[in-house]
Protein backbone atom coordinates (compact mmCIF):
# COMPACT_ATOMS: atom_id res chain seq x y z
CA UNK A 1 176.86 -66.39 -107.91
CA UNK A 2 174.24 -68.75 -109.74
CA UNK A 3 171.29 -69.72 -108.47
CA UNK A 4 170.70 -73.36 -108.57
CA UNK A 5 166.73 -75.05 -108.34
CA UNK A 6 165.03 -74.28 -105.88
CA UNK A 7 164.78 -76.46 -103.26
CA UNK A 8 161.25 -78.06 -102.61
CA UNK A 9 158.92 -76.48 -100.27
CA UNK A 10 157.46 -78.24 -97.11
CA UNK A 11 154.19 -78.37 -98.33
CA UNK A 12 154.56 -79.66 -101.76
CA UNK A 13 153.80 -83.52 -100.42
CA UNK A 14 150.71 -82.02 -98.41
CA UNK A 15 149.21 -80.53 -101.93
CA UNK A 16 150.18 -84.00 -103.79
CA UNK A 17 148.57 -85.70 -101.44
CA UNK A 18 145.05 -83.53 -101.35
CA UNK A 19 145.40 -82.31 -104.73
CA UNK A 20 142.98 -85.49 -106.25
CA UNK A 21 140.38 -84.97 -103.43
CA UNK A 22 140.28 -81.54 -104.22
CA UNK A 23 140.03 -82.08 -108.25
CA UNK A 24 136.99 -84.56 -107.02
CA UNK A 25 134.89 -82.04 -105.04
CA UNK A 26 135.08 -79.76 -107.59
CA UNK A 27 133.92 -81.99 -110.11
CA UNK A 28 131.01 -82.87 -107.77
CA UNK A 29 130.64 -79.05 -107.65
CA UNK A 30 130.36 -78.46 -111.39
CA UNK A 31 128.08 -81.13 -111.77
CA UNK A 32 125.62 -80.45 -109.48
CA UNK A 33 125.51 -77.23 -110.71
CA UNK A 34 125.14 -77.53 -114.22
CA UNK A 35 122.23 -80.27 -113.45
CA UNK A 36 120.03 -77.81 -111.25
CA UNK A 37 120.81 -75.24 -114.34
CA UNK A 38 120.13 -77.45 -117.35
CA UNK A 39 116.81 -75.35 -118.20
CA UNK A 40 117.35 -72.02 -116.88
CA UNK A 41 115.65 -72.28 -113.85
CA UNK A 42 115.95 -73.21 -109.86
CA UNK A 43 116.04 -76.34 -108.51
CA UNK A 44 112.18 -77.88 -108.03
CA UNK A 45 111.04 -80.79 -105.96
CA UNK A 46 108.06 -82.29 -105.08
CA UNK A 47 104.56 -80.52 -106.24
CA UNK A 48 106.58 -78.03 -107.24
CA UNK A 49 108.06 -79.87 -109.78
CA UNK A 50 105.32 -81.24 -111.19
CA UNK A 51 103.55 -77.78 -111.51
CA UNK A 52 106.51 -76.67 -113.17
CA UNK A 53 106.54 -79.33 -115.75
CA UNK A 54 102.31 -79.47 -116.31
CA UNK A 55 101.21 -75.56 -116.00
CA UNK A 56 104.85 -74.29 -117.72
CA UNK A 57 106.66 -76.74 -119.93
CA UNK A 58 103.41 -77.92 -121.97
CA UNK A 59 99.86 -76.41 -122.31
CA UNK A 60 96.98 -79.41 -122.37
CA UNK A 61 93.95 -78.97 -124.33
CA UNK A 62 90.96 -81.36 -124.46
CA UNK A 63 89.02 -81.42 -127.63
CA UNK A 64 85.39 -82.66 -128.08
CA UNK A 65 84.32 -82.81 -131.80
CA UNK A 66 80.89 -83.17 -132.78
CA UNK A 67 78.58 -82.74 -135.88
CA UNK A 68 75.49 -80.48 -136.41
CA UNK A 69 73.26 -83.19 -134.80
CA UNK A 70 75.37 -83.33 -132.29
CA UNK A 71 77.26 -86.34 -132.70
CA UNK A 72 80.35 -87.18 -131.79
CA UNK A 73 83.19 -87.19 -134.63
CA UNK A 74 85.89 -89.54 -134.09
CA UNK A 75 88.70 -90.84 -136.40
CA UNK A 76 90.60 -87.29 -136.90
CA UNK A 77 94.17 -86.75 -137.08
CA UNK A 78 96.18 -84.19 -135.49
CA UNK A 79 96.98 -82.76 -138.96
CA UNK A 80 93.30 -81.80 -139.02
CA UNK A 81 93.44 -79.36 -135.87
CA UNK A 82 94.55 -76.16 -135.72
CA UNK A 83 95.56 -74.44 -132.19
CA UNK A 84 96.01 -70.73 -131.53
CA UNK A 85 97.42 -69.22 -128.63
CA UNK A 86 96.24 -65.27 -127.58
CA UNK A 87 95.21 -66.21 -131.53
CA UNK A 88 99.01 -66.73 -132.43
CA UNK A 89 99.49 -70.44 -133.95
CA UNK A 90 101.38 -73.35 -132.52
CA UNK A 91 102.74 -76.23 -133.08
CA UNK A 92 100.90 -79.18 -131.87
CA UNK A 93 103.92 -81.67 -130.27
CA UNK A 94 101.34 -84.01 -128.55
CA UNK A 95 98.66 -85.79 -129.66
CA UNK A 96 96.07 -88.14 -128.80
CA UNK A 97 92.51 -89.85 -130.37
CA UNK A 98 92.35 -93.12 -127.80
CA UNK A 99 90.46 -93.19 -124.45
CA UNK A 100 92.80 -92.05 -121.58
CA UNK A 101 91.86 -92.76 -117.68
CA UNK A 102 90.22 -89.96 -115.96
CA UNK A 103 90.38 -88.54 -112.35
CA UNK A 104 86.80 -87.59 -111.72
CA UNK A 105 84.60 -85.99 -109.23
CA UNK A 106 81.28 -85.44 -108.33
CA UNK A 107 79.17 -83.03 -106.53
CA UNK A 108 75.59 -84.12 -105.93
CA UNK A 109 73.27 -81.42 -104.40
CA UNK A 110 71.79 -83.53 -101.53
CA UNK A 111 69.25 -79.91 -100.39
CA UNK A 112 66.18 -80.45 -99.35
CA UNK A 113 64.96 -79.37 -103.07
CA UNK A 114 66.64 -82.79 -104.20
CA UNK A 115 64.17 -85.16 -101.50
CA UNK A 116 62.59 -87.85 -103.25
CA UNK A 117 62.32 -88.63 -106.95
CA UNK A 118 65.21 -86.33 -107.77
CA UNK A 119 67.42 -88.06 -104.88
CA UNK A 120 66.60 -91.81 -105.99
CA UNK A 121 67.10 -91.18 -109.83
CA UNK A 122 70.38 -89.28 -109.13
CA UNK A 123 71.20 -92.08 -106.79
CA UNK A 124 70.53 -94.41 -109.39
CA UNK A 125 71.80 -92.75 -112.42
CA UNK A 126 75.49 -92.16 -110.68
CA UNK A 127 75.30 -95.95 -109.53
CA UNK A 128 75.46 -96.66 -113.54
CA UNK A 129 77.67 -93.91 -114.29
CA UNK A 130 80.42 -95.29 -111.82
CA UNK A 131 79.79 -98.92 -112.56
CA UNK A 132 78.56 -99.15 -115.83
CA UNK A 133 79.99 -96.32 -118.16
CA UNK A 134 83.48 -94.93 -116.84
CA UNK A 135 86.73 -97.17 -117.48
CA UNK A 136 87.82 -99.35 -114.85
CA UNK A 137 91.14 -97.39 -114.04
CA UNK A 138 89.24 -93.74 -113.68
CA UNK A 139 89.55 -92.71 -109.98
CA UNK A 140 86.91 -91.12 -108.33
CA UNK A 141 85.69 -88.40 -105.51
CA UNK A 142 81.63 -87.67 -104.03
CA UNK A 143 80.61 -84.36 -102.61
CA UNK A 144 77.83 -83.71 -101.46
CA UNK A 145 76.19 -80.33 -100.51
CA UNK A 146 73.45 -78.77 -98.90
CA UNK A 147 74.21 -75.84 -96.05
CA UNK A 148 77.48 -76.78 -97.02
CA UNK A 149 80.08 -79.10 -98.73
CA UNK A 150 80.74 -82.55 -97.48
CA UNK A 151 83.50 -84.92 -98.99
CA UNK A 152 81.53 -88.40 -98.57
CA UNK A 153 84.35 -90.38 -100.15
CA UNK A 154 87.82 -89.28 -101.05
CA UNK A 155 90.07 -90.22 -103.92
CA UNK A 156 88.98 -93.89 -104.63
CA UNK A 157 89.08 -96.60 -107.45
CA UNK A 158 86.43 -99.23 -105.65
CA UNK A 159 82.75 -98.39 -106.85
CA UNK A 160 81.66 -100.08 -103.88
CA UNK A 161 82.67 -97.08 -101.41
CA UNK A 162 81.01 -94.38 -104.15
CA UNK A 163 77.57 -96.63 -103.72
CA UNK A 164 77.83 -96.66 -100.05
CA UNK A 165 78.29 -92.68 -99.68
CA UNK A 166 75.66 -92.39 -102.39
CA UNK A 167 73.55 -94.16 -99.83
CA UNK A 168 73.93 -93.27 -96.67
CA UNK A 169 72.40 -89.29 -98.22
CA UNK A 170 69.80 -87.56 -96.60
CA UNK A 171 68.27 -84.29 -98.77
CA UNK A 172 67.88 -81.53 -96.52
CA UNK A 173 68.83 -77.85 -96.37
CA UNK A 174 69.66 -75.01 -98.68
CA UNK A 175 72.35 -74.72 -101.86
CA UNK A 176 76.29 -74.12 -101.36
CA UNK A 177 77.21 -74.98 -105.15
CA UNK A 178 79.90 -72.10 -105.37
CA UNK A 179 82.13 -73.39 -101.79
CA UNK A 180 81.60 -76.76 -103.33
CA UNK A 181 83.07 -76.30 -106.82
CA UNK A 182 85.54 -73.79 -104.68
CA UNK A 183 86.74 -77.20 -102.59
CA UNK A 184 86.15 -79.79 -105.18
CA UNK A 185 88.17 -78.45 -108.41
CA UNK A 186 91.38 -78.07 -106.30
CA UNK A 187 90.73 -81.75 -105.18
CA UNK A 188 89.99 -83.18 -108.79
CA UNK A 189 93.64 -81.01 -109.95
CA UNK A 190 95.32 -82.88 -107.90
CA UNK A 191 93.78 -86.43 -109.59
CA UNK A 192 96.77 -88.61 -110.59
CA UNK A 193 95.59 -89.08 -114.70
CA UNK A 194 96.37 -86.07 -116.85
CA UNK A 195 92.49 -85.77 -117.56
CA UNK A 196 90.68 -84.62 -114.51
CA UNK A 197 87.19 -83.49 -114.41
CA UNK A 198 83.95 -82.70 -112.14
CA UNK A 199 80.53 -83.43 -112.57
CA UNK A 200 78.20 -81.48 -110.46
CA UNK A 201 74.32 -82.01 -110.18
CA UNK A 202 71.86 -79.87 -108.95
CA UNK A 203 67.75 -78.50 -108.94
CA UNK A 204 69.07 -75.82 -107.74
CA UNK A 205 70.30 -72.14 -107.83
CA UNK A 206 73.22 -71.26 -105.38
CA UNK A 207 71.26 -69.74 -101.37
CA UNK A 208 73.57 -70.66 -98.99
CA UNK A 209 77.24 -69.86 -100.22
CA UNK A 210 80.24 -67.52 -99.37
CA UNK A 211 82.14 -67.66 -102.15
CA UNK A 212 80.50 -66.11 -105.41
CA UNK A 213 80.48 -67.05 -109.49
CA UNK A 214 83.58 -64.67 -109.91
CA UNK A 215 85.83 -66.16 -107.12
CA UNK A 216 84.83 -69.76 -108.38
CA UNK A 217 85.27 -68.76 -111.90
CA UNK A 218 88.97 -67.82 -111.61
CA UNK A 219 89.48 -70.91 -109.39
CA UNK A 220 88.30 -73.20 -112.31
CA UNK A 221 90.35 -71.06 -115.37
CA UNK A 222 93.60 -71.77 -113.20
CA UNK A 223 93.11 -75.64 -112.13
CA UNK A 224 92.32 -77.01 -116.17
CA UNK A 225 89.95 -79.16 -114.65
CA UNK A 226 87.16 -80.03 -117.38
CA UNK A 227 83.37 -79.02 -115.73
CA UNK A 228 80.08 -80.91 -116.18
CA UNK A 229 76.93 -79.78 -115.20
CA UNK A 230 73.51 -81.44 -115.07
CA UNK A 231 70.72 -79.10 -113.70
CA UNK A 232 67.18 -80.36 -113.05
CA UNK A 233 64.47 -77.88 -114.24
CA UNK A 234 60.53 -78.57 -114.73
CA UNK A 235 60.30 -75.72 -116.92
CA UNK A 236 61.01 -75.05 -120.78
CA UNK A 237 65.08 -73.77 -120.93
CA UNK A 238 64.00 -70.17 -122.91
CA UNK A 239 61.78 -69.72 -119.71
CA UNK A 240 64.32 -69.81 -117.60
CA UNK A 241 65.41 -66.82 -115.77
CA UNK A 242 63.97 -64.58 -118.61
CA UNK A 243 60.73 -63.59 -117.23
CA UNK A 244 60.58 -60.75 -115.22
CA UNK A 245 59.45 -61.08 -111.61
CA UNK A 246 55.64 -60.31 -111.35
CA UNK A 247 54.48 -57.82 -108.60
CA UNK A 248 52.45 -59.20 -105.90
CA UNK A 249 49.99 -57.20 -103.26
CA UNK A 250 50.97 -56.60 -99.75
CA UNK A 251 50.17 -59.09 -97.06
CA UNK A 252 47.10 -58.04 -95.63
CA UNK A 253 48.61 -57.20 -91.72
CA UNK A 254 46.95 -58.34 -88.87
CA UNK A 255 47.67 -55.14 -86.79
CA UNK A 256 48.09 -51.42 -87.97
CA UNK A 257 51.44 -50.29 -89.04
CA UNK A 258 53.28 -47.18 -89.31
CA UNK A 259 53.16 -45.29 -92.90
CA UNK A 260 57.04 -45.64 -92.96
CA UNK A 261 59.78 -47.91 -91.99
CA UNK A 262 63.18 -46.78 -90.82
CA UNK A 263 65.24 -47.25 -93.88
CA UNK A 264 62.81 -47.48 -96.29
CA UNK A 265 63.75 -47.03 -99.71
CA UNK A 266 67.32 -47.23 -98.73
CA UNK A 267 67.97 -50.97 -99.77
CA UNK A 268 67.01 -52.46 -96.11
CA UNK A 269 64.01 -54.76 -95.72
CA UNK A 270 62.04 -53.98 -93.00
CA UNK A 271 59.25 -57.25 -92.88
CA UNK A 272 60.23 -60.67 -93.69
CA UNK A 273 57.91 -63.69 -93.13
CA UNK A 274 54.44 -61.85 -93.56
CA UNK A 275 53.17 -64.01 -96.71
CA UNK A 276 56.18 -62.40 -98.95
CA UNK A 277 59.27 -59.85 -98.96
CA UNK A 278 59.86 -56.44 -99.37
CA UNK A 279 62.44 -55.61 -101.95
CA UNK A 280 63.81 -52.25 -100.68
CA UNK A 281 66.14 -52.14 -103.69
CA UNK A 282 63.33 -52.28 -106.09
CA UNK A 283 62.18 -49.05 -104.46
CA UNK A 284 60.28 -48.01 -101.78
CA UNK A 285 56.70 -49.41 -101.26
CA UNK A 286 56.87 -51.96 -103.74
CA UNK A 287 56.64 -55.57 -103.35
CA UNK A 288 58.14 -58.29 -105.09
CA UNK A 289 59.40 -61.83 -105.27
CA UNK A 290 62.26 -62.53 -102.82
CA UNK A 291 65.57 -62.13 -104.23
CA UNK A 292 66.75 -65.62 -103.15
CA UNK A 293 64.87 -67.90 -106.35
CA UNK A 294 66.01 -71.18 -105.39
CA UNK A 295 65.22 -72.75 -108.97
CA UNK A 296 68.21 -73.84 -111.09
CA UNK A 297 70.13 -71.20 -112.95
CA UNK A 298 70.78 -72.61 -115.87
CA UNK A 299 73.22 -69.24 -116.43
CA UNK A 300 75.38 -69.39 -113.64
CA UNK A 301 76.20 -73.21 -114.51
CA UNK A 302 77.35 -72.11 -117.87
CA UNK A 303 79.42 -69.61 -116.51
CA UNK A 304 81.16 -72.52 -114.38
CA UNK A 305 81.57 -74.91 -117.27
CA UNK A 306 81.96 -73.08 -120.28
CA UNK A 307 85.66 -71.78 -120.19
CA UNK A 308 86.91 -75.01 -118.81
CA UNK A 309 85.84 -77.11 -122.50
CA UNK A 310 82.97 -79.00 -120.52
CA UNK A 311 79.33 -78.60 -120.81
CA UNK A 312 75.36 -77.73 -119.00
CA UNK A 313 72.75 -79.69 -119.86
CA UNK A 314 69.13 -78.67 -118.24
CA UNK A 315 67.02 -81.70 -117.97
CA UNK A 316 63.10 -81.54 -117.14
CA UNK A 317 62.39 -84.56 -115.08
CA UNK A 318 64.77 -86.89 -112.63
CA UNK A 319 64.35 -89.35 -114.90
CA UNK A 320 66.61 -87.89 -117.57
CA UNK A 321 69.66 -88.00 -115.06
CA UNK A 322 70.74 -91.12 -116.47
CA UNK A 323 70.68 -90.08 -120.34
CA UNK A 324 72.32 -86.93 -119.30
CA UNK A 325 75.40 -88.53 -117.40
CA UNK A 326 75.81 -91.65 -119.60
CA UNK A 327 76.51 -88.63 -122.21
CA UNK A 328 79.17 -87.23 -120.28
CA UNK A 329 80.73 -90.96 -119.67
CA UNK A 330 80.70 -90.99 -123.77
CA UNK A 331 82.11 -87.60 -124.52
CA UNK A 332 85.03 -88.27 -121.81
CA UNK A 333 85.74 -91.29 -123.86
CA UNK A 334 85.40 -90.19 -127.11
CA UNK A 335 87.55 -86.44 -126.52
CA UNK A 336 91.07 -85.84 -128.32
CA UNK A 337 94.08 -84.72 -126.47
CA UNK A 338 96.37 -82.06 -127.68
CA UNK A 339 99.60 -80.54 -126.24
CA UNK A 340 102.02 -77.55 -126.97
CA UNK A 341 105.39 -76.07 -125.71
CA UNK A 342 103.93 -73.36 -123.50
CA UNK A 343 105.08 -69.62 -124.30
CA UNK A 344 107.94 -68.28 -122.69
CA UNK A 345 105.73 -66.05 -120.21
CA UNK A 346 104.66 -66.39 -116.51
CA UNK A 347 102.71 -63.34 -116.03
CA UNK A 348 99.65 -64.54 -114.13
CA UNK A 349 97.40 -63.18 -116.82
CA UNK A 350 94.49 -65.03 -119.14
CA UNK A 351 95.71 -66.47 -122.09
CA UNK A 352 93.43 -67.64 -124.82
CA UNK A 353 93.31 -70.75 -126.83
CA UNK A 354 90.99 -71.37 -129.88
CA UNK A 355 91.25 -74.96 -131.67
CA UNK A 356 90.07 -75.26 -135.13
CA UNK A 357 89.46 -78.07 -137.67
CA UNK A 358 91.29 -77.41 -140.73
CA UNK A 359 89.32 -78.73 -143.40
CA UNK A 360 85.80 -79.23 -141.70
CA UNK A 361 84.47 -75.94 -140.57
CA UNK A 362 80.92 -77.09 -140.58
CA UNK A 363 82.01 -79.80 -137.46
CA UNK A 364 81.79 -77.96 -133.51
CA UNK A 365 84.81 -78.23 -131.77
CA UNK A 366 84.69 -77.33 -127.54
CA UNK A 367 87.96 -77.18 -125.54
CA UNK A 368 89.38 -74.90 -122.83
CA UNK A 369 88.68 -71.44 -123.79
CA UNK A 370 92.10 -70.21 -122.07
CA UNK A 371 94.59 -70.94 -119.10
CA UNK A 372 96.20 -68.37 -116.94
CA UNK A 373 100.65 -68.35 -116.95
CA UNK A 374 101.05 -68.34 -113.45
């Protein structure tokens, strides 16, 4: 017997009446997902995102060019740089000469070191800087520091509130540099220009920190944040730090002591406060300068600025404050900016970067000295 058509099943009118909302959601579906997968990766939002795009997507390199007196070379192209990353070359896909805005800090060392002269000319010299020699969009933060770091005024673009922090300072205790730059370099990476920088100023070697060069170090290689650092010294720079401590007598003791001290030799220090200190490490029965020198390290700053494409300068006398940091204002206006597509790598590890100048070797060019692919 022959089969005729098949008669039409109950739910044929229910599936042509969903069957467009169902064709929509999957559409939705599709969509969605090929947006979040467009480069490869997972959805980002928020700070996320934006480390994503900045630290990943594009490496930024600030280039100061100057001659052998130290001049500042302007006028050059970007077909007259040459970048190298882990000394393999790139392409250079951004490029800048003009002045960009800035999101700058500062860290002033308000110890007690810093009371009078120093305090009034740094007071003065950071009144010009802010008013006189940075661009009027540049956004600015103040630290200050003694026992420990103080934000005096936050993220701001009104000179008037830098003054007034500026002025309500009082120099008095000992020298946290390190926590400082540890607090402030995270603050000026989160600055909303793509320059950021910190400027710190100090008389001062580091006495009363927890963090050490190292930790602050690695902080600074990860953020990108160009470093500045002005340290006031009285003495000649190739005297700095060079000369060997000179052996003084023992304090003459007002009562008789024992031959030996429990732990002596063994790195302790037994008398502290009798007209010097022992220096158990420098072995046993000899006397020494205390290991806490308190006078600028001239070093240790270059150790902080170096890598980042900034700079130390080591004045002699307050008074050249205001030279020193109207020739930061001039080398943040006068820098080129340079960008590349960042290697395919997120490994967490130091990665090199050397720019060159084609065609001028004889002219000094200082950027970052690396970034780490985290």
């Amino acid at each position: 017997m022959a089969s005729g058509p098949a008669a039409p099943s109950a739910t044929m009118p229910v599936l042509r009446t969903r069957l467009p909302s169902i064709l929509a959601g999957l559409v939705v579906v599709l969509a969605v997902s090929a947006h979040g997968q467009q480069d490869g990766s997972p959805d980002r939002t928020g700070a996320d995102a934006f480390r994503f795009r900045s630290g990943i997507e594009v490496i930024n390199v600030t280039a100061t060019v100057s001659d052998q007196n130290g001049r500042f070379v302007t006028g050059l192209r970007k077909e007259d740089f040459a970048v190298y990353d882990d000394d393999q070359p790139v392409e250079i896909t951004q490029f800048s000469a003009d002045r960009v805005p800035v999101s700058l800090g500062i860290a002033l060392d308000t110890s007690g070191s810093m009371a009078g002269d120093k305090i009034r000319e740094a007071e003065s010299a950071l009144n010009r800087f802010v008013y006189d020699l940075l661009g009027p969009d540049d956004e600015l933060f103040l630290y200050r520091f003694s026992n420990s770091p103080i934000l005096a005024q936050g993220w701001t673009s009104d000179r008037q509130l830098i003054a007034r922090a500026l002025g309500r300072i009082s120099p008095n205790g000992g020298t946290a540099l390190y926590d400082t730059v540890l607090e402030a370099v995270p603050l000026a990476s989160r600055g909303r220009h793509p320059k950021k920088a910190l400027v710190i100023i100090s008389d001062g070697n580091d006495t009363a920190s927890r963090a050490d060069l190292r930790e602050v170090k690695r902080a600074i290689r990860d953020s990108g944040v160009l470093v500045y650092a002005v340290g006031i010294d009285g003495e000649p720079e190739s005297s700095i730090r060079r000369a060997a401590p000179q052996p003084v007598p023992p304090p003459r003791l007002p009562f008789p002591v024992p031959p030996r001290f429990p732990g002596w030799g063994r790195g302790r220090v037994p008398l502290r406060g009798l007209a010097g200190q022992f220096v158990g490490r420098g072995g046993a029965g000899q006397w020494g300068r205390a290991s806490g020198d308190d006078r600028v390290n001239a070093a240790a700053l270059r150790e902080l600025t170096d890598d980042s494409g900034g700079r130390t300068e080591i004045v002699r006398t307050p008074e050249d404050l205001d030279p020193a940091t109207a020739g930061i204002a001039d080398e943040l206006s006068r820098q080129y900016y340079l960008g590349y597509p960042a290697p395919d790598r997120r490994d967490g590890r130091w990665h090199s970067i050397r720019v060159e100048l084609k065609n001028n070797p004889s002219l000094r060019v200082r950027a970052r000295r690396g970034y780490v692919a985290s």
